[in-house]
N, C-alpha and C. Protein backbone atom coordinates (compact mmCIF):
# COMPACT_ATOMS: atom_id res chain seq x y z
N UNK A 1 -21.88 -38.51 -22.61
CA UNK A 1 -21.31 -39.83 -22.39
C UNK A 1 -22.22 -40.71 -21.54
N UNK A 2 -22.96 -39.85 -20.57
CA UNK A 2 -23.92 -40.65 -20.06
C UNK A 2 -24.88 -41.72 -20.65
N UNK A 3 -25.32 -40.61 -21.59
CA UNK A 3 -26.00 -41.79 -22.42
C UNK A 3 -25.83 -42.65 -23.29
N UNK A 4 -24.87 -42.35 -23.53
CA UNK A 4 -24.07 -43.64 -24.52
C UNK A 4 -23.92 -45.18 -23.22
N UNK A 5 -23.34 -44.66 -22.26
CA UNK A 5 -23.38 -45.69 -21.08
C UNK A 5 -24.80 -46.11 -20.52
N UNK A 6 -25.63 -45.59 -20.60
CA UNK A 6 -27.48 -45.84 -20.20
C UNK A 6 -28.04 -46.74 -21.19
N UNK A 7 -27.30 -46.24 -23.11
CA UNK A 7 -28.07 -47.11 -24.12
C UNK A 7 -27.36 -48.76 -23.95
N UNK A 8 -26.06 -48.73 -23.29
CA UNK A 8 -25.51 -50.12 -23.40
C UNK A 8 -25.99 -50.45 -22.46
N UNK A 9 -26.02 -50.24 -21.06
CA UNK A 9 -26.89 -50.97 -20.18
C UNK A 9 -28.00 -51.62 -20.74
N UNK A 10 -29.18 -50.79 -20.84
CA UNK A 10 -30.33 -50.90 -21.66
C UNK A 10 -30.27 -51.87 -23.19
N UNK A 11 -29.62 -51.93 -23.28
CA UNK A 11 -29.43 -52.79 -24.90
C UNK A 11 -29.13 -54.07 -24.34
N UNK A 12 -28.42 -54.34 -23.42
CA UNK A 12 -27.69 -55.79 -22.68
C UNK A 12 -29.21 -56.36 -22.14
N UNK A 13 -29.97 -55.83 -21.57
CA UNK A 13 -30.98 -56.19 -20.40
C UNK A 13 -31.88 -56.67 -21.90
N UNK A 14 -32.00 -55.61 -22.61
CA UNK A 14 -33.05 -55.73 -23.53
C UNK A 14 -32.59 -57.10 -24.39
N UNK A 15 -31.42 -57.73 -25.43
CA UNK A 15 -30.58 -58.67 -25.80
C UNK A 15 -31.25 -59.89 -25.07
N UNK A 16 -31.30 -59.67 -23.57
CA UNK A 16 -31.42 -61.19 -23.16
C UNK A 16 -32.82 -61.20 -22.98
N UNK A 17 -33.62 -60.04 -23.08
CA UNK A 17 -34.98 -60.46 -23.07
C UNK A 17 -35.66 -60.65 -24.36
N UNK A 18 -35.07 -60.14 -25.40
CA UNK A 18 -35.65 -60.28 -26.83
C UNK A 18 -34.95 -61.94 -26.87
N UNK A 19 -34.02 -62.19 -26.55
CA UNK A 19 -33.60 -63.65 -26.65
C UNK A 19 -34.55 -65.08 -25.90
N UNK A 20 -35.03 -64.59 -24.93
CA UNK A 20 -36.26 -65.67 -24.26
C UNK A 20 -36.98 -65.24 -25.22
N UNK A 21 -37.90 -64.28 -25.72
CA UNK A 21 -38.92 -64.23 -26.32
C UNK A 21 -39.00 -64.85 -27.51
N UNK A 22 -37.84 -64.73 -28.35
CA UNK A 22 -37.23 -65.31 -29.72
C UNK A 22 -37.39 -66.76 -29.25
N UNK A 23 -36.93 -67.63 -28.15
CA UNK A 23 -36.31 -68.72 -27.88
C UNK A 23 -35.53 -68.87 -27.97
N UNK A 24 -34.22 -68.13 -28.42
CA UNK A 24 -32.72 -68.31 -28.42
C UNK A 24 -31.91 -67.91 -27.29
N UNK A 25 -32.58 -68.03 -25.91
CA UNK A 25 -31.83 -67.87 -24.86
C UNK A 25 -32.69 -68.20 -23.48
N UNK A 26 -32.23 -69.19 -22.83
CA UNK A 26 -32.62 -69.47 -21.69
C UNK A 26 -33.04 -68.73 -20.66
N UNK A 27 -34.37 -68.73 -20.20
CA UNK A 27 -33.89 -67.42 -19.05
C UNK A 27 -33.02 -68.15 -17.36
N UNK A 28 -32.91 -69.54 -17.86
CA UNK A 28 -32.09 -69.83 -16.71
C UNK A 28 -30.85 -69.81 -16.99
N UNK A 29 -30.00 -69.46 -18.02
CA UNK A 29 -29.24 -69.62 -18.83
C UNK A 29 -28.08 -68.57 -17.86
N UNK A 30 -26.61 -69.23 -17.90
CA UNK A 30 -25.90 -67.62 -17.46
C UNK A 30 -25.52 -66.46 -18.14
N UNK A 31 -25.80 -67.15 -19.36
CA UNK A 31 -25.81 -65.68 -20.67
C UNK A 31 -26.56 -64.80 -20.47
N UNK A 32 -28.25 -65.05 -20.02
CA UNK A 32 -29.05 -64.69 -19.72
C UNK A 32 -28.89 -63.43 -18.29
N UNK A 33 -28.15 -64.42 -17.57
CA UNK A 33 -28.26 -63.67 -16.26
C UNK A 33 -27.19 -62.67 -15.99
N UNK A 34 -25.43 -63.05 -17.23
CA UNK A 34 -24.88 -62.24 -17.15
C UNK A 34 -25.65 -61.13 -17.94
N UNK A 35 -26.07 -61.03 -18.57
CA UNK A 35 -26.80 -59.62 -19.61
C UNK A 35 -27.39 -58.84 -18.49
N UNK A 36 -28.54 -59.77 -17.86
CA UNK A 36 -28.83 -58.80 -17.06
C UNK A 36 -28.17 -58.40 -16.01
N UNK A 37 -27.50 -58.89 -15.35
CA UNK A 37 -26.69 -58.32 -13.96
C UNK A 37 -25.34 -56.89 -14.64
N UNK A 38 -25.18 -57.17 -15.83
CA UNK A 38 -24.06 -55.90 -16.39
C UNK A 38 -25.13 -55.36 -16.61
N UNK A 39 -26.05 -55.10 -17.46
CA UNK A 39 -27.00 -53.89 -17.59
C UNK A 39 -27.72 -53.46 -16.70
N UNK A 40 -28.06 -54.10 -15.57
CA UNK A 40 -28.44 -53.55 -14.59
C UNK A 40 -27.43 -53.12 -13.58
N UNK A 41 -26.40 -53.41 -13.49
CA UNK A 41 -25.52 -52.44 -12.65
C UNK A 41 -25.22 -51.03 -13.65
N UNK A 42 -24.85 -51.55 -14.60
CA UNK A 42 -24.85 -50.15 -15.42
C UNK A 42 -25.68 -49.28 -14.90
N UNK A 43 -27.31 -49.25 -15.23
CA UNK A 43 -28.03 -48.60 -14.91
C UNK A 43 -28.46 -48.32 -13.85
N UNK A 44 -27.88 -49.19 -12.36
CA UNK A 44 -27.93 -48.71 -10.62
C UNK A 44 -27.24 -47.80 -10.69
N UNK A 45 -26.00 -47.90 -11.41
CA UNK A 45 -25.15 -46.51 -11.01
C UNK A 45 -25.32 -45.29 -11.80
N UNK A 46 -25.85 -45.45 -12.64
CA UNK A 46 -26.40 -44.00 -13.31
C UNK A 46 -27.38 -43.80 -12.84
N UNK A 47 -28.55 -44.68 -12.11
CA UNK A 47 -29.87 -43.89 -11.33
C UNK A 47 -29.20 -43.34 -9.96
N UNK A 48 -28.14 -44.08 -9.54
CA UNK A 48 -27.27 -43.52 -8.40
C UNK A 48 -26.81 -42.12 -8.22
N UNK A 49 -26.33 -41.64 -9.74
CA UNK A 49 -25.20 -40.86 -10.04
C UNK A 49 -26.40 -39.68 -10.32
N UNK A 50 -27.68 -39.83 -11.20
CA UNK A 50 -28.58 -38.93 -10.78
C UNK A 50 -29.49 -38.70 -10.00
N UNK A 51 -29.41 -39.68 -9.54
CA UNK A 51 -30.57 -39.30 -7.75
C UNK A 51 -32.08 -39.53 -8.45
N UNK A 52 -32.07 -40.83 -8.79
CA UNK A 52 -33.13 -41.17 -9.85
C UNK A 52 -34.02 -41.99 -8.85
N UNK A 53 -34.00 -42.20 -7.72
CA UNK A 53 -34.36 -43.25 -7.04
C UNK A 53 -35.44 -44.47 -6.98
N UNK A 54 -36.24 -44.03 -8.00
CA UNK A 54 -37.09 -44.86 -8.38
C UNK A 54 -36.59 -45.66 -9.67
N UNK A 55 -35.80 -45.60 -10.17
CA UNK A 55 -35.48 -46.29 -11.66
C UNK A 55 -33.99 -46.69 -10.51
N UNK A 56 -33.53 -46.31 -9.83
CA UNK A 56 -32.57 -47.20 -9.08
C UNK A 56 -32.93 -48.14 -7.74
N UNK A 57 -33.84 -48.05 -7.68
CA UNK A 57 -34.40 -48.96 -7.19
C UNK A 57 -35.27 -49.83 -7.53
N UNK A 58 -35.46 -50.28 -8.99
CA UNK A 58 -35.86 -51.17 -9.87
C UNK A 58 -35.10 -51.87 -10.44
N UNK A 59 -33.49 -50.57 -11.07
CA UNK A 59 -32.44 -51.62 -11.40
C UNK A 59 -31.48 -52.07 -10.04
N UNK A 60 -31.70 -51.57 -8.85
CA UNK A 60 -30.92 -52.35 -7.99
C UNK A 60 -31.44 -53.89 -7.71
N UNK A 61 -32.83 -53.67 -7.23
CA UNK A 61 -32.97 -54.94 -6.79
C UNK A 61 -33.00 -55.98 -8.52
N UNK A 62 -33.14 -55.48 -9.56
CA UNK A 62 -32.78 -56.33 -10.82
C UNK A 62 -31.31 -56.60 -11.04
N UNK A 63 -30.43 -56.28 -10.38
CA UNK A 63 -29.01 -56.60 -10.18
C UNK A 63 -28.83 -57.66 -8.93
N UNK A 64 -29.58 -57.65 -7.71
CA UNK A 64 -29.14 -58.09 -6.81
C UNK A 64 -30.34 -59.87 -7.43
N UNK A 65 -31.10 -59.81 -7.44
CA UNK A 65 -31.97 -60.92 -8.08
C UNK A 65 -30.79 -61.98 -9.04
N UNK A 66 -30.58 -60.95 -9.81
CA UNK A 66 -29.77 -61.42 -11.05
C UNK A 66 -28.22 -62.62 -10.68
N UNK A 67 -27.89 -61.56 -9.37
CA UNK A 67 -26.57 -62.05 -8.98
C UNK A 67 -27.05 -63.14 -8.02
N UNK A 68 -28.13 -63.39 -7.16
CA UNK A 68 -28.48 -64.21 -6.35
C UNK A 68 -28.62 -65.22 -7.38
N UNK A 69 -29.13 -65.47 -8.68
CA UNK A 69 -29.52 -66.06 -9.22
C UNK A 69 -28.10 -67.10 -9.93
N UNK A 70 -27.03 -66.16 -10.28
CA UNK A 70 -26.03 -66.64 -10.93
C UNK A 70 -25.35 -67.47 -9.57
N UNK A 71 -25.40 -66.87 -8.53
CA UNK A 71 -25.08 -67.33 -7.34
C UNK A 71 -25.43 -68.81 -7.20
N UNK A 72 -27.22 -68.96 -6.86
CA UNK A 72 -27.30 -70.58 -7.38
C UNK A 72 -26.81 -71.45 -8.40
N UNK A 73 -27.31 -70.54 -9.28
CA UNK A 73 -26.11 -71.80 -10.72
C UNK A 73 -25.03 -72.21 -10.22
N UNK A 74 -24.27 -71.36 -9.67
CA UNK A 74 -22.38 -71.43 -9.37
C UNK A 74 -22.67 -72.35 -8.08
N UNK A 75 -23.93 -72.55 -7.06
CA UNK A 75 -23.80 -73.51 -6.49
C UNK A 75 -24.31 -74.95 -7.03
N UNK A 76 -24.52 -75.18 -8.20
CA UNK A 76 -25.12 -76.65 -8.55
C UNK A 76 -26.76 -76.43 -8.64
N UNK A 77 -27.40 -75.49 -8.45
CA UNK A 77 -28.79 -75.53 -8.07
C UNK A 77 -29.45 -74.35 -9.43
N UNK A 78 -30.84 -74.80 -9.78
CA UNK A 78 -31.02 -74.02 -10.60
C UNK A 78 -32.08 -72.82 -10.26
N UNK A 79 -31.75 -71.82 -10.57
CA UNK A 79 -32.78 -70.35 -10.35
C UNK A 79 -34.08 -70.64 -9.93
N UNK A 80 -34.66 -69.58 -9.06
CA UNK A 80 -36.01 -69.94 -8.91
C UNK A 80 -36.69 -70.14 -9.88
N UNK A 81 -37.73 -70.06 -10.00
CA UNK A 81 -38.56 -69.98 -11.33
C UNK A 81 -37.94 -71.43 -12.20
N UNK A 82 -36.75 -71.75 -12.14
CA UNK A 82 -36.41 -72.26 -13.07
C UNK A 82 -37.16 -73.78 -13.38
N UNK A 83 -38.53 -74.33 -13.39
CA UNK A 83 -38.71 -75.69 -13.33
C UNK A 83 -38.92 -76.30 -14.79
């Protein structure tokens, strides 16, 4: 079951990055940022749950980025990077 829960993480993160690359998705976009903030918590807590610490500490701080990021939108302001 684990990995059935690792491939959806991984499929969400991947979705919004094949979508900038395509051009069919903003990367300032909150579609964008929700994809990644669910697939990357997905995958904090399964690097959590196996003591993976290096792949959870790639998808942590890619969760916490993600949410800082949705954070600005929700204040009126747009993502770094975003010019």
């Amino acid at each position: 079951m684990d990995q059935v829960v690792q491939l959806v993480g991984a499929v969400l993160i991947l979705v919004a990055f094949a979508g900038v690359q395509f051009g069919r998705v903003d990367p300032a976009s909150r579609l964008y940022l929700w994809l990644n903030l669910v697939g990357s918590l997905v995958l904090t807590a399964l690097a959590w749950h196996d003591r993976q610490y290096g792949f959870l500490l790639l998808e942590g701080v890619w969760a916490l980025v993600s949410a800082w990021s949705l954070l600005q939108l929700a204040r009126g302001r747009p993502p770094a990077g975003a010019h």
